[in-house]
Protein backbone atom coordinates (compact mmCIF):
# COMPACT_ATOMS: atom_id res chain seq x y z
CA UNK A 1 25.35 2.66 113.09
CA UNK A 2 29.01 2.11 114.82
CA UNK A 3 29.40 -0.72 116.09
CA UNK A 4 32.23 -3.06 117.29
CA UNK A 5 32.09 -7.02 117.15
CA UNK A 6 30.98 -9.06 119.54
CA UNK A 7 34.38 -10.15 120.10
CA UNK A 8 35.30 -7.14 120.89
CA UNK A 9 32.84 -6.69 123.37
CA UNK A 10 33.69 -10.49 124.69
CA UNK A 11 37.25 -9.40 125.33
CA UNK A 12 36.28 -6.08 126.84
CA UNK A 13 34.50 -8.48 129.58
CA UNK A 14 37.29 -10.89 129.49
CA UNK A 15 40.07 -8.52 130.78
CA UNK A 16 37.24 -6.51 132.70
CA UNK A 17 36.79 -10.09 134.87
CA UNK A 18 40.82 -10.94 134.90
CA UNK A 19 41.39 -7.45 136.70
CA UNK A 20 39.69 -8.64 139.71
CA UNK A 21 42.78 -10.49 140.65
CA UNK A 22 46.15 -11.02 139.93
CA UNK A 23 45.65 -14.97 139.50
CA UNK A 24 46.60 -17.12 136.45
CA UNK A 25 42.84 -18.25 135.04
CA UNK A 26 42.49 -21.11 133.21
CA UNK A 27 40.52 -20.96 129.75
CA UNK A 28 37.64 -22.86 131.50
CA UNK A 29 37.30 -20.82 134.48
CA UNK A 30 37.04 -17.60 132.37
CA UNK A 31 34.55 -18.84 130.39
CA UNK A 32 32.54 -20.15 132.64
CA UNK A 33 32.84 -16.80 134.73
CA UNK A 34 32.04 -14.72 131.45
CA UNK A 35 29.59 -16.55 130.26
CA UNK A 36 30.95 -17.57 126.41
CA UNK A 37 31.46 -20.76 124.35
CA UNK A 38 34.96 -22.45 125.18
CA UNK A 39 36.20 -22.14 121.75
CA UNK A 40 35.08 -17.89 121.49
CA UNK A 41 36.99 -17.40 124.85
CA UNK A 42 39.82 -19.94 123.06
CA UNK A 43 40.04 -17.72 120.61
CA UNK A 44 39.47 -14.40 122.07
CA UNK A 45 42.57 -15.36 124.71
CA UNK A 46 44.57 -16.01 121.90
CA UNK A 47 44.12 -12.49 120.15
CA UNK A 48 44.51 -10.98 123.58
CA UNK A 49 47.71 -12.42 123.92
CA UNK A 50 49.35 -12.06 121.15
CA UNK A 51 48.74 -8.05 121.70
CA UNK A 52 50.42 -8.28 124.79
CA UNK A 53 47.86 -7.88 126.84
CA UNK A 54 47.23 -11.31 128.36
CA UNK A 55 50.00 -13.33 129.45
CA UNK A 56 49.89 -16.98 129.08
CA UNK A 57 51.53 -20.05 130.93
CA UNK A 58 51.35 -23.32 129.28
CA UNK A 59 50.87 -26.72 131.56
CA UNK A 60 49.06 -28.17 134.13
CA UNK A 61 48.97 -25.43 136.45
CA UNK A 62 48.77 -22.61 133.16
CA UNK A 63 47.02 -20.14 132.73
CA UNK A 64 46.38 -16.57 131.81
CA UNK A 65 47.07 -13.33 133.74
CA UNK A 66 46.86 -9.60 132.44
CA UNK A 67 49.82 -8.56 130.25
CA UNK A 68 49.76 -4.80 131.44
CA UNK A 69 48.08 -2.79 134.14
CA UNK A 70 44.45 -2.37 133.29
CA UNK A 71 45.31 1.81 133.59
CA UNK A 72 47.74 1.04 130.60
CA UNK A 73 44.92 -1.33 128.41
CA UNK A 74 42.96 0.98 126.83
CA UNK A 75 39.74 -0.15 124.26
CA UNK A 76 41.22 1.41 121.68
CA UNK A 77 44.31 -1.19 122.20
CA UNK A 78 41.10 -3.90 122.73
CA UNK A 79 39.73 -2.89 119.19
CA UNK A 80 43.14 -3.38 117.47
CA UNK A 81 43.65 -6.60 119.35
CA UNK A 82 40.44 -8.21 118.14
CA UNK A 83 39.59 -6.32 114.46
CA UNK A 84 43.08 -5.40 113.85
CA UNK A 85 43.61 -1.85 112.22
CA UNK A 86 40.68 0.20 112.43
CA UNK A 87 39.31 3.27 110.88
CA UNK A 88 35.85 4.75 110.53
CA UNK A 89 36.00 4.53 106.26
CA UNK A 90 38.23 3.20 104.54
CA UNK A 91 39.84 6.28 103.19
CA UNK A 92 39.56 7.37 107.27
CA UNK A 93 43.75 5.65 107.40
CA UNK A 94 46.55 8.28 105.96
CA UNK A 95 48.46 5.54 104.12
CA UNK A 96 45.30 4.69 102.65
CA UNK A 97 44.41 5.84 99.13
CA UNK A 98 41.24 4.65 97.12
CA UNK A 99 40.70 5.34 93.38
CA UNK A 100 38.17 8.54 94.30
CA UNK A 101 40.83 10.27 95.65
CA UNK A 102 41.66 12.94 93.16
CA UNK A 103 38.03 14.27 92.92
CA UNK A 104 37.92 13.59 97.04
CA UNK A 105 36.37 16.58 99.49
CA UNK A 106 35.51 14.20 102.21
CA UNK A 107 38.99 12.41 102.89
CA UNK A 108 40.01 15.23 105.59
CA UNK A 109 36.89 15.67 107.13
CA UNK A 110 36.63 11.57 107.98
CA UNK A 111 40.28 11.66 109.15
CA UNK A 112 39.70 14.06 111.49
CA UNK A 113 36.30 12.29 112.74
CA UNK A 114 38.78 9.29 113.07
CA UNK A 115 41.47 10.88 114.32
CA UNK A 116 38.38 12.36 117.44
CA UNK A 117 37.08 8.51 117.65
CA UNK A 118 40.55 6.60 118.00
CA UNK A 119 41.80 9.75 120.79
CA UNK A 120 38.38 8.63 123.29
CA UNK A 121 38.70 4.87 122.60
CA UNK A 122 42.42 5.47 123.45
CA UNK A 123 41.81 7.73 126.74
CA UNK A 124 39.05 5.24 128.05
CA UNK A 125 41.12 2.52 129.99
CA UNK A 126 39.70 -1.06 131.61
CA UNK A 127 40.46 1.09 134.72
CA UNK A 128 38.37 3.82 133.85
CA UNK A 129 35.59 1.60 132.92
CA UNK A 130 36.16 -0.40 136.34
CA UNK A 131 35.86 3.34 138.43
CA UNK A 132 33.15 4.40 136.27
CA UNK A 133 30.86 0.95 137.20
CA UNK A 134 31.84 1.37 140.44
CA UNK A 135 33.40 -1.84 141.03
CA UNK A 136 36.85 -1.27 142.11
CA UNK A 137 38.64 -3.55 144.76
CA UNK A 138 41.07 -1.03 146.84
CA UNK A 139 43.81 -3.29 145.87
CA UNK A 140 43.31 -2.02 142.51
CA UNK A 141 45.06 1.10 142.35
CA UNK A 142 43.87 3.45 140.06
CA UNK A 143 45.90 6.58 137.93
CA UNK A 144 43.33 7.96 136.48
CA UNK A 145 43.02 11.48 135.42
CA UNK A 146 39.33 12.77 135.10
């Protein structure tokens, strides 16, 4: 079966409960609000931000605060955040060559299949996933195309 980490699917709810608003959140308050360990949502913040798509302020009154509009974060950008590069095998990447490849009839066939799988993780956005929950504030303006 597919599946993607748990921290992935912590930081999916993490920036899913940071677009309510457009106020810094302290570590505390977000994982108290998501529901997670302080050091997971320590840690998850940290990955976040370093893709850009958290912004951090240090201090007493710091915080964090999305890095990009939640129509520009898509889970694709949420996967690579958390797992890094991804690929369905591991012959799935084009620089990527293993020692079958000379005798290989499968390496095009999974490319494409990941080529399919990283084009809907990239199209579905936090926004999307907001409007498709049905939980969208009207100050959260949405540019989606259906």
């Amino acid at each position: 079966m597919l599946k993607i980490s748990k921290l992935t699917d912590y930081a999916t709810a993490i920036l899913l409960y940071m677009s309510k608003d457009a106020e810094l959140k302290t570590t505390d308050s977000i994982a108290l609000s998501v529901g997670l360990e302080l050091p997971t949502t320590s840690k998850v913040l940290k990955l976040l931000t370093k893709a850009d798509l958290l912004s951090s302020t240090r201090g007493v009154n710091g915080g964090y605060i999305l890095g990009k509009k939640i129509e520009n974060i898509s889970l694709f950008d949420v996967i690579q955040a958390i797992e890094g590069k991804t690929a369905i095998t591991d012959c799935s990447h084009t620089d990527n060559i293993c020692n079958q490849v000379s005798g290989c009839n499968s390496k095009s066939g999974w490319q494409k299949v990941n080529a399919q799988i990283q084009n809907v993780l990239s199209t579905m956005t936090i926004a999307r996933m907001i409007e498709l929950n049905g939980i969208a504030k009207p100050d959260i303006k949405l540019n989606i195309k259906s």
